[in-house]
N, C-alpha and C. Protein backbone atom coordinates (compact mmCIF):
# COMPACT_ATOMS: atom_id res chain seq x y z
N UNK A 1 71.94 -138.12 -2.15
CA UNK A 1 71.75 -137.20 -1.06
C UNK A 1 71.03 -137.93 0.08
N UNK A 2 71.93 -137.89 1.09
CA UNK A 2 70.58 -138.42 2.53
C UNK A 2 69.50 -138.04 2.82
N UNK A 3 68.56 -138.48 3.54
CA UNK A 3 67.33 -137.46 4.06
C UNK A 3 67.93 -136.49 5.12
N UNK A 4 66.98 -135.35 4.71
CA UNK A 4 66.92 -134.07 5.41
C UNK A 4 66.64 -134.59 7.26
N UNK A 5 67.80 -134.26 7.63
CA UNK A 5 67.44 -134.66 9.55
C UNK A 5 66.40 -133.44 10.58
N UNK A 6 65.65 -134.30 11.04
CA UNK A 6 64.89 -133.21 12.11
C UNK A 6 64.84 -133.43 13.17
N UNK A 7 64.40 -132.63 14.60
CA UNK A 7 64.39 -133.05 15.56
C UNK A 7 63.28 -131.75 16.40
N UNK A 8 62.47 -131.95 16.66
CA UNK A 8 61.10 -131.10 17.43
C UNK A 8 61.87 -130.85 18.94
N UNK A 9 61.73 -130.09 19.60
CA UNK A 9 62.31 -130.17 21.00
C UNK A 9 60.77 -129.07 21.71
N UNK A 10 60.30 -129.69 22.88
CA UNK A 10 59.77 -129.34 24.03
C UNK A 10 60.34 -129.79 24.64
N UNK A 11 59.52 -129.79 26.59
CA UNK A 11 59.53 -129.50 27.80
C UNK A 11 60.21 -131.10 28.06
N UNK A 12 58.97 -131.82 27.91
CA UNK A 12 58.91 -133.17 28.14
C UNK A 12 58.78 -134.32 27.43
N UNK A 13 58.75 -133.61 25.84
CA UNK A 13 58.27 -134.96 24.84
C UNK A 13 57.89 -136.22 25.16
N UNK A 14 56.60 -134.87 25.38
CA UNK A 14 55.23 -136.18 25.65
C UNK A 14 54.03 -135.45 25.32
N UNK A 15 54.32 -134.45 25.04
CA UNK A 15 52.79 -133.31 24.12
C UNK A 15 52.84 -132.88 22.71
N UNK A 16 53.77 -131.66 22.68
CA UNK A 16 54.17 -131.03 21.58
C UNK A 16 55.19 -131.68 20.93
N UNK A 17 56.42 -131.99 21.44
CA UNK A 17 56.98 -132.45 19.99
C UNK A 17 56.92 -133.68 19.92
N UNK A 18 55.99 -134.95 20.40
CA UNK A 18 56.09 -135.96 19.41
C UNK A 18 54.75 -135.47 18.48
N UNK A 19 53.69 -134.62 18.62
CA UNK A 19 52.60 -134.53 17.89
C UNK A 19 53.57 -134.02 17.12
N UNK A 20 54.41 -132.56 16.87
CA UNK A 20 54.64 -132.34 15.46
C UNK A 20 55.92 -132.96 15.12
N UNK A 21 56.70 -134.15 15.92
CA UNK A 21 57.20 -135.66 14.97
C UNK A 21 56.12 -136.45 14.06
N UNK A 22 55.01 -136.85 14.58
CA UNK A 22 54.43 -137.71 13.73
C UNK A 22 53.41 -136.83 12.92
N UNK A 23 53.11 -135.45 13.17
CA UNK A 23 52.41 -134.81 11.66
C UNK A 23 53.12 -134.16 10.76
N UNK A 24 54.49 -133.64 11.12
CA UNK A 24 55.57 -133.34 10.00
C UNK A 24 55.99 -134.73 9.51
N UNK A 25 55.73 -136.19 10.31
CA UNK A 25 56.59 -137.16 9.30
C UNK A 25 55.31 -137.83 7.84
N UNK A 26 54.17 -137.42 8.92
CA UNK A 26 53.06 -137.66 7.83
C UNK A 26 53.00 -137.31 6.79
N UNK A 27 52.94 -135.64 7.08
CA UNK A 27 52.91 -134.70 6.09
C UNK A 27 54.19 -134.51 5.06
N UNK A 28 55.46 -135.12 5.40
CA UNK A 28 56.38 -134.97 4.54
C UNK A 28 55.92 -136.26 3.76
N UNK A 29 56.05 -137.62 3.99
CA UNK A 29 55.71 -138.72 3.69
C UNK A 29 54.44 -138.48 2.32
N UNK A 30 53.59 -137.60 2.79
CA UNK A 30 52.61 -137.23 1.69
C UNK A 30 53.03 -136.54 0.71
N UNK A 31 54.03 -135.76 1.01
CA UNK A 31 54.86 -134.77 -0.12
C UNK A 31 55.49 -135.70 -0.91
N UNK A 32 56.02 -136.78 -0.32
CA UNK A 32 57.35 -137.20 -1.19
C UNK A 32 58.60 -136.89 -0.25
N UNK A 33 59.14 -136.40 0.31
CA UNK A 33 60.34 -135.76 1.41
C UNK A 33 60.85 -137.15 1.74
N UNK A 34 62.27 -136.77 1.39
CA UNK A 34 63.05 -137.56 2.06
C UNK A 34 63.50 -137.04 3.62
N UNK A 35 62.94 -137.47 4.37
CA UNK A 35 62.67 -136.54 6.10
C UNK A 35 63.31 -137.94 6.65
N UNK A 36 64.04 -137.72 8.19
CA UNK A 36 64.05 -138.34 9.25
C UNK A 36 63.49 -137.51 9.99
N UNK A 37 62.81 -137.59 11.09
CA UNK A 37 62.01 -137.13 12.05
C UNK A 37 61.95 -137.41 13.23
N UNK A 38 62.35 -136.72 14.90
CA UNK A 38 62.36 -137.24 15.43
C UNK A 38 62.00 -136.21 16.87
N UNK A 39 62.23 -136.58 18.06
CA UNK A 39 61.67 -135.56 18.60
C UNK A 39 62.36 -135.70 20.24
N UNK A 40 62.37 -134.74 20.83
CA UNK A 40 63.24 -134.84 22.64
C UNK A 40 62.46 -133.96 23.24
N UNK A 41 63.06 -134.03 24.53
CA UNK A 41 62.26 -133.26 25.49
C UNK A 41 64.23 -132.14 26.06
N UNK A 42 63.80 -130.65 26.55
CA UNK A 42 64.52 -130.23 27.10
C UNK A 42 65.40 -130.82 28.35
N UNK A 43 64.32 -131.35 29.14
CA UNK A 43 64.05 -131.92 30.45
C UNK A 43 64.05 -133.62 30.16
N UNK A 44 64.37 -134.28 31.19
CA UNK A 44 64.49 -135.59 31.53
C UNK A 44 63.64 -136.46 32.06
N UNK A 45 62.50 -135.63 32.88
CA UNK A 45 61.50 -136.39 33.91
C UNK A 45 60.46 -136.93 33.18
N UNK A 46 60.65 -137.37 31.78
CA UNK A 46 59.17 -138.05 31.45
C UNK A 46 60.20 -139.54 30.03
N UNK A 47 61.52 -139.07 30.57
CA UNK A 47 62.04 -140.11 29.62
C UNK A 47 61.93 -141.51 29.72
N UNK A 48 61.51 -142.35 28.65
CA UNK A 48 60.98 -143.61 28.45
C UNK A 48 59.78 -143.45 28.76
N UNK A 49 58.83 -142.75 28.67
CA UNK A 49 57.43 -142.39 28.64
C UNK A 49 56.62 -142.58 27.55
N UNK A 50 55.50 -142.58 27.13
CA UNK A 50 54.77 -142.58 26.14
C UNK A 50 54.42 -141.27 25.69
N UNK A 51 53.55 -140.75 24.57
CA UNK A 51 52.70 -139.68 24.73
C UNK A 51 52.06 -139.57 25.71
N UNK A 52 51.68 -138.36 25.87
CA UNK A 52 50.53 -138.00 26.96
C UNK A 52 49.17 -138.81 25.93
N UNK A 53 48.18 -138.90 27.10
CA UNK A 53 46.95 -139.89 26.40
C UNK A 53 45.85 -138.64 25.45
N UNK A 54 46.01 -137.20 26.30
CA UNK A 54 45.47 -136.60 25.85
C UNK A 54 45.95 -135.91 24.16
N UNK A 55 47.28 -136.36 23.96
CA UNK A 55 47.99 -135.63 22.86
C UNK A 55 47.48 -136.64 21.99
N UNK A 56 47.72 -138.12 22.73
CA UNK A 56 47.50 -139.01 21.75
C UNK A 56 46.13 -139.27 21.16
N UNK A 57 44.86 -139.46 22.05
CA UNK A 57 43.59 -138.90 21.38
C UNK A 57 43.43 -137.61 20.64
N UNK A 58 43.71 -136.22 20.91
CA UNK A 58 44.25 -135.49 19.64
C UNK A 58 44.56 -135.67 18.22
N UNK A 59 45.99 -136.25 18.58
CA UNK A 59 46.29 -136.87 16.85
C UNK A 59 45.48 -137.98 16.33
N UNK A 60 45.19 -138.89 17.08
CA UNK A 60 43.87 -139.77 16.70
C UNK A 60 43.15 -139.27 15.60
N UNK A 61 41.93 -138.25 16.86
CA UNK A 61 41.09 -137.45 16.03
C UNK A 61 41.26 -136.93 14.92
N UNK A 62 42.40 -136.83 14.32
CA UNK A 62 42.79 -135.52 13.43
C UNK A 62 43.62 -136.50 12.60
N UNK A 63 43.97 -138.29 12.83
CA UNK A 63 44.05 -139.10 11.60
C UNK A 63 45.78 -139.57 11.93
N UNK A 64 46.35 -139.15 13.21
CA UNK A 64 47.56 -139.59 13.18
C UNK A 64 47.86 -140.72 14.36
N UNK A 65 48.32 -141.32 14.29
CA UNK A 65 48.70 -142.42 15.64
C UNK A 65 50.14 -142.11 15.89
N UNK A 66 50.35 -141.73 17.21
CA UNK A 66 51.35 -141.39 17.93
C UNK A 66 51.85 -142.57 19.06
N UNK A 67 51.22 -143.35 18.99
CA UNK A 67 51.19 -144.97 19.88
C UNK A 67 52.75 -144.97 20.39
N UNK A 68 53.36 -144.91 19.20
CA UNK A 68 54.44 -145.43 19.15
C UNK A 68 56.23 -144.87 19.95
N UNK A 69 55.24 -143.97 20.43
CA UNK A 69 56.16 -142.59 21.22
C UNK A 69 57.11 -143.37 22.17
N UNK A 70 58.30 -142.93 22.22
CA UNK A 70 59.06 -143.12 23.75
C UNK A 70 59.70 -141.67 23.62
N UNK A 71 59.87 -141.09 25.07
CA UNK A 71 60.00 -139.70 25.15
C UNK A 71 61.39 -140.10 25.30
N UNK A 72 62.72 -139.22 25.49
CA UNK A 72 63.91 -138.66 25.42
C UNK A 72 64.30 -137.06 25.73
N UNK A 73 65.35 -137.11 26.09
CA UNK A 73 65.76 -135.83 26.22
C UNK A 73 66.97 -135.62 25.22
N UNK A 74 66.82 -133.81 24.64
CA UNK A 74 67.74 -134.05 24.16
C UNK A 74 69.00 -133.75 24.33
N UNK A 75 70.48 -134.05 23.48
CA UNK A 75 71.80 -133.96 23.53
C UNK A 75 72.13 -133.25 22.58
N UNK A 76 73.23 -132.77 23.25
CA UNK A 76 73.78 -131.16 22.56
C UNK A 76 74.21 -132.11 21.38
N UNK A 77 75.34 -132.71 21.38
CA UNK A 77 75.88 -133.40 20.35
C UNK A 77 74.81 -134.01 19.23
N UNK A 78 73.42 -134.12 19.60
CA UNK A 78 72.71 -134.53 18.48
C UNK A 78 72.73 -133.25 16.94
N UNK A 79 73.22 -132.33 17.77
CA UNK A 79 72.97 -131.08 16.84
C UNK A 79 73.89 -131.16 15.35
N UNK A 80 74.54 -132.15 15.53
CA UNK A 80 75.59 -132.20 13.98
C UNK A 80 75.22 -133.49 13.61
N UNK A 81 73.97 -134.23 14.11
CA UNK A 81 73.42 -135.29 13.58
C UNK A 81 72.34 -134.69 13.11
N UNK A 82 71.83 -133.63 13.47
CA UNK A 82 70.34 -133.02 12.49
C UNK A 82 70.67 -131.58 11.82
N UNK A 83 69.66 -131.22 10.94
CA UNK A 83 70.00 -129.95 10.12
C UNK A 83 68.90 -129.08 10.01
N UNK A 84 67.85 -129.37 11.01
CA UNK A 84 66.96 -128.81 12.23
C UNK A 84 66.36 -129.11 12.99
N UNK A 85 66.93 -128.28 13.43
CA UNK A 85 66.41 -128.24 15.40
C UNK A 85 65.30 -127.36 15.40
N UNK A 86 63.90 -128.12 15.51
CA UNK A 86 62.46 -126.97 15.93
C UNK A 86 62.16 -127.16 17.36
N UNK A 87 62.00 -125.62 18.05
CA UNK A 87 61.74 -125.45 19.64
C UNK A 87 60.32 -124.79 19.12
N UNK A 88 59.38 -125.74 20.11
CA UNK A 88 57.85 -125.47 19.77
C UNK A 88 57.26 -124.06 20.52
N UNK A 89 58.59 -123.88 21.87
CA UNK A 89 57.90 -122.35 22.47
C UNK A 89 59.48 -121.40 22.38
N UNK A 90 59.13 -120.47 22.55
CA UNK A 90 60.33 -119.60 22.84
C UNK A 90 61.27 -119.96 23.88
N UNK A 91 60.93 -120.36 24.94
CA UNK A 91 61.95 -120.84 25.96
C UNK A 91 62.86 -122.05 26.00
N UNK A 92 61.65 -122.99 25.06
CA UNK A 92 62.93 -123.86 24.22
C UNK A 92 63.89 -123.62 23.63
N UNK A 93 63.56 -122.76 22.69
CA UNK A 93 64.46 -121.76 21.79
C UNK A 93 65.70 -121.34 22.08
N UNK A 94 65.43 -120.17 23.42
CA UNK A 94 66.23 -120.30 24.37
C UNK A 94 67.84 -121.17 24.92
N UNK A 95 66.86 -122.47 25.56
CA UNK A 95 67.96 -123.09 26.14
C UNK A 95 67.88 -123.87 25.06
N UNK A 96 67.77 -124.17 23.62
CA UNK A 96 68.80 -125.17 22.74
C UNK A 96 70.01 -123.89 22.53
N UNK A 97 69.17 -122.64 22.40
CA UNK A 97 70.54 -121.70 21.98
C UNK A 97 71.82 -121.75 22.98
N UNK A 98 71.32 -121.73 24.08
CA UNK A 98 72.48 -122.08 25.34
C UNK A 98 72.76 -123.23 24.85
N UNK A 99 72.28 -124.33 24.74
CA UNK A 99 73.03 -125.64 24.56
C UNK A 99 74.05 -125.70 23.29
N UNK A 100 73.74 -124.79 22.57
CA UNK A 100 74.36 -124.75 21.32
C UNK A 100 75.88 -124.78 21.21
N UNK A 101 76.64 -125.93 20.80
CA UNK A 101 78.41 -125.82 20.93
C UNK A 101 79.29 -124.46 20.01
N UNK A 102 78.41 -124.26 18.87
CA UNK A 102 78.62 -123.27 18.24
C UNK A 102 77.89 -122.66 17.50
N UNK A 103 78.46 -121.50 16.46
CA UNK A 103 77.26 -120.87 16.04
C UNK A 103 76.29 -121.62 14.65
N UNK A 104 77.29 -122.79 14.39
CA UNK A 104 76.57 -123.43 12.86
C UNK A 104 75.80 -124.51 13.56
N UNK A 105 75.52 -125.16 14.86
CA UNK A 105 74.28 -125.49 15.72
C UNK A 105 73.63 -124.53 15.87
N UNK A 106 73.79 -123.05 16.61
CA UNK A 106 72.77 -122.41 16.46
C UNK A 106 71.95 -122.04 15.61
N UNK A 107 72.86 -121.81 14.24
CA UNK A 107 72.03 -121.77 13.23
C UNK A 107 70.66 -122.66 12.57
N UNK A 108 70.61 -123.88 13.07
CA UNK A 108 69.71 -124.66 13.21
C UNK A 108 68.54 -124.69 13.72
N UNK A 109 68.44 -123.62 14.51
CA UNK A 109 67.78 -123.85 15.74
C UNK A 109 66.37 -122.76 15.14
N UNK A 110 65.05 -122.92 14.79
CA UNK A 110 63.87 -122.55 14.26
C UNK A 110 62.88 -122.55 15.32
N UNK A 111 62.18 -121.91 15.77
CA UNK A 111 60.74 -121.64 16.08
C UNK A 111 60.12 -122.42 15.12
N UNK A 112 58.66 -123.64 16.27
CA UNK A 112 57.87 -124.26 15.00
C UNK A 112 56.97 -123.16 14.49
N UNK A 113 56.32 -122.18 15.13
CA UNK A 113 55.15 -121.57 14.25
C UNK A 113 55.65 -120.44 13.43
N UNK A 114 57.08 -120.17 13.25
CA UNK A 114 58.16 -119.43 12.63
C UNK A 114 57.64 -120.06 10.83
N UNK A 115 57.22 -121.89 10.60
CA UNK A 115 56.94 -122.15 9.33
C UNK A 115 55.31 -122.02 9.17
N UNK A 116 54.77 -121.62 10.40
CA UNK A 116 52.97 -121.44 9.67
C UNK A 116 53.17 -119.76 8.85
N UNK A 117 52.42 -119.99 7.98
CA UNK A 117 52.25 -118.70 7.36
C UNK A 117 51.28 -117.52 8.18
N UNK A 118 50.08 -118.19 8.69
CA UNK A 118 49.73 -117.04 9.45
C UNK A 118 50.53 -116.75 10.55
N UNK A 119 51.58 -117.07 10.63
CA UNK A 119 52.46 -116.59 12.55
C UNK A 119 53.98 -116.34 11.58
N UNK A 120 53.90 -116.03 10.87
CA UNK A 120 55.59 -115.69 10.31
C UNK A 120 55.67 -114.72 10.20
N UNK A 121 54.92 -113.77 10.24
CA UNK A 121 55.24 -112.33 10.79
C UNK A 121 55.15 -111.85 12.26
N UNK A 122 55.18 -112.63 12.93
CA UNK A 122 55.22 -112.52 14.43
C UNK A 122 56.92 -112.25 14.49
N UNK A 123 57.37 -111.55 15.91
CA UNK A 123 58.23 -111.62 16.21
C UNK A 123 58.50 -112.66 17.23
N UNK A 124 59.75 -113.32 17.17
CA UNK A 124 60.29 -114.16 18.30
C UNK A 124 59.80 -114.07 19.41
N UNK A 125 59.58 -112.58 19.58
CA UNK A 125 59.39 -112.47 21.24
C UNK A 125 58.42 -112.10 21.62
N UNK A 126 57.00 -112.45 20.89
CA UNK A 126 55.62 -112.16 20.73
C UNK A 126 55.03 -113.52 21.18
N UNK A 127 54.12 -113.83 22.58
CA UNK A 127 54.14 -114.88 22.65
C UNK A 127 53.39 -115.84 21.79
N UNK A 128 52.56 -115.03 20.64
CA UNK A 128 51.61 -115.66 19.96
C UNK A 128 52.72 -116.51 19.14
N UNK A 129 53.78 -116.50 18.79
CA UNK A 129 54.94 -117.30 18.09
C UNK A 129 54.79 -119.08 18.56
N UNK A 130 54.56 -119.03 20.00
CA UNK A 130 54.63 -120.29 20.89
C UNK A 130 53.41 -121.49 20.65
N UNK A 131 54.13 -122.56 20.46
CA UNK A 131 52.81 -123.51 20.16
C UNK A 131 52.59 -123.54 22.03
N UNK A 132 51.71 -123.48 22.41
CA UNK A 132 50.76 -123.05 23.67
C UNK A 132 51.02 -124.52 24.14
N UNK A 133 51.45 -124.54 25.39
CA UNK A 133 51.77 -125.96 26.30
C UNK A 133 50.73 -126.41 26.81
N UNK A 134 50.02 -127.64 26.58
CA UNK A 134 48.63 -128.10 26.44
C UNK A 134 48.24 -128.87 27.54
N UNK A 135 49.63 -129.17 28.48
CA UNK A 135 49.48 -129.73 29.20
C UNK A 135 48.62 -129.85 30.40
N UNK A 136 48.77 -128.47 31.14
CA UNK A 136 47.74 -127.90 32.56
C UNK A 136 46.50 -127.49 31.89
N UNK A 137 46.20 -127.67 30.38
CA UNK A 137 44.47 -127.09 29.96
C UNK A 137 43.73 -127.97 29.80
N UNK A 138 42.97 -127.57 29.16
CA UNK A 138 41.36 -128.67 28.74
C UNK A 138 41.70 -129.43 27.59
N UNK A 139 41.00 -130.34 27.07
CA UNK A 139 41.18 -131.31 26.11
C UNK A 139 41.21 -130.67 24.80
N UNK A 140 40.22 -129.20 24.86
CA UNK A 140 40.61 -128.21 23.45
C UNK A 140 41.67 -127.91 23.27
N UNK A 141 42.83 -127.42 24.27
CA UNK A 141 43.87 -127.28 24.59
C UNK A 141 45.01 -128.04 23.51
N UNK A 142 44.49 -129.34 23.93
CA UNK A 142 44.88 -130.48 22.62
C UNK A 142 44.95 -130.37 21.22
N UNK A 143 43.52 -130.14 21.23
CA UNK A 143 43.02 -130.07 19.43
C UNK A 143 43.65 -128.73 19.04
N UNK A 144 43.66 -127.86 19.72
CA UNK A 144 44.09 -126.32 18.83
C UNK A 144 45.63 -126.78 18.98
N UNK A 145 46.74 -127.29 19.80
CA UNK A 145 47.95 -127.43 19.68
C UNK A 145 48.02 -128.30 17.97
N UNK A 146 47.13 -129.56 18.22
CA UNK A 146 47.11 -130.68 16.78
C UNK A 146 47.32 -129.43 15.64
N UNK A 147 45.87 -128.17 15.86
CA UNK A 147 45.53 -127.73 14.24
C UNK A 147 47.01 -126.31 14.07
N UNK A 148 48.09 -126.05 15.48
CA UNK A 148 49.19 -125.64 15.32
C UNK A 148 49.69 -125.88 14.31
N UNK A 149 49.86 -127.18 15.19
CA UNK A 149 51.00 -128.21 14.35
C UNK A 149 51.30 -128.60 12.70
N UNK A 150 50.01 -128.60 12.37
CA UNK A 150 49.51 -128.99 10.98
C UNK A 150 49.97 -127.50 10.33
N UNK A 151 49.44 -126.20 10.52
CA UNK A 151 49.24 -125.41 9.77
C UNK A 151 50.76 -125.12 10.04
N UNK A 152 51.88 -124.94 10.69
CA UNK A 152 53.38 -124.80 10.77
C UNK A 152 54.13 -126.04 10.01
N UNK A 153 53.42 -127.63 10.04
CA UNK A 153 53.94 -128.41 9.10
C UNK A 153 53.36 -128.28 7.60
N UNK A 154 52.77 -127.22 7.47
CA UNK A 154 52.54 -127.29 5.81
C UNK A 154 54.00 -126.45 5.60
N UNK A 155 53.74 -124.96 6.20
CA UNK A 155 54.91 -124.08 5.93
C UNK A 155 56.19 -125.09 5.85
N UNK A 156 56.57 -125.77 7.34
CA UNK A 156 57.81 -126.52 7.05
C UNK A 156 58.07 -127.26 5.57
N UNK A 157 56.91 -128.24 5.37
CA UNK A 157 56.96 -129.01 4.35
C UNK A 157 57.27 -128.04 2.69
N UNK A 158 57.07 -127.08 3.15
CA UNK A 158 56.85 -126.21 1.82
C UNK A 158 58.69 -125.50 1.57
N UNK A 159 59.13 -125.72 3.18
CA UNK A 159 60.17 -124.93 2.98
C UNK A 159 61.32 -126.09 2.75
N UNK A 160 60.62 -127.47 3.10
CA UNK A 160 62.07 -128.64 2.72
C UNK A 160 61.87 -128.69 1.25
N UNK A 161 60.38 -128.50 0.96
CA UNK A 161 60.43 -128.98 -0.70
C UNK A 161 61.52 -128.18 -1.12
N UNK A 162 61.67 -126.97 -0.93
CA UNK A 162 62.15 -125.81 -1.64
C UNK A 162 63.93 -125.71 -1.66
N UNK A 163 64.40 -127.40 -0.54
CA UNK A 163 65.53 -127.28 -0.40
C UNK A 163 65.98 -128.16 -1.37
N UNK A 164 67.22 -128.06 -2.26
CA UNK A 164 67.57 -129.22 -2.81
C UNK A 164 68.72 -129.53 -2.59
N UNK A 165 69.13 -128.93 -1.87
CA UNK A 165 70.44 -129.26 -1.01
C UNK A 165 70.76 -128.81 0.66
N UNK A 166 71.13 -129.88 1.61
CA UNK A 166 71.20 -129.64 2.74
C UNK A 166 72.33 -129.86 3.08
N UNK A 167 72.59 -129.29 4.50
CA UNK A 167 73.96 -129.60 5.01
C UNK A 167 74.45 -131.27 5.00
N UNK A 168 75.37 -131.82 4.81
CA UNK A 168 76.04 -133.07 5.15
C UNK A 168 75.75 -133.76 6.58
């Protein structure tokens, strides 16, 4: 069986989804998961970029190195190269669903705090669902997106263990 494919999608991947690329690849890596992991931006204007410095002191703090970031945008066609697609706010959500060629891409397509256990009874359209865009705030801003991230990559991690078979 191959590894299970992923792909995080925000604004600009350069905040939110390379932090929960490199703490879902951690955190699977600690499980055992056979994971690929990877991460895009909706948008184009920060491609070939690094992390933001503030995301990247974040994961620091909290034990992850994100150094290694180059941002991207993503492509519809990546969607039958992965077997989920996580949009970190609702409006991502959104336009991957527009981007979507059909409905077995859409089907792919997950809210990240959809796998934390305290936010899985939220509805979609509740904004507390949204990992909070960290970008225009304060440096706490940061750390509470990091302790998001973590508590939605346990759920995730809990829900690949639970797969033992994925799409092709």
């Amino acid at each position: 069986m191959s590894a299970y494919r992923i792909c995080f999608v925000c604004t600009g991947n350069i905040c939110r989804s390379p932090s929960a690329e490199v703490i879902l690849r951690a955190r699977a890596h600690d499980a055992g998961l056979d994971v690929v992991v990877d991460s895009a931006g909706t948008d184009g204007y920060h491609v070939g970029d690094g992390a933001d410095y503030r995301a990247l002191r974040a994961m620091k703090a909290a034990g992850y190195d994100g150094t290694a970031h180059v941002a991207r945008q993503f492509d519809e066609g990546w969607f039958a190269e992965r077997d989920l697609v996580v949009a970190l706010d609702r409006g991502h959500f959104r336009l991957l669903h527009a981007m979507a060629p059909d409905e077995e891409a859409a089907a792919k397509i997950r809210l990240m705090r959809s796998f934390d256990i305290d936010a899985e009874d939220l509805d979609e359209n509740d904004p507390h669902i949204d990992v909070a865009d960290p970008y225009y705030g304060p440096d706490s801003a940061f750390t509470e997106m990091v302790e998001q991230l973590e508590a939605a990559s346990d759920g995730l991690v809990e829900f690949l263990a639970e797969r033992t078979e994925h799409p092709a």
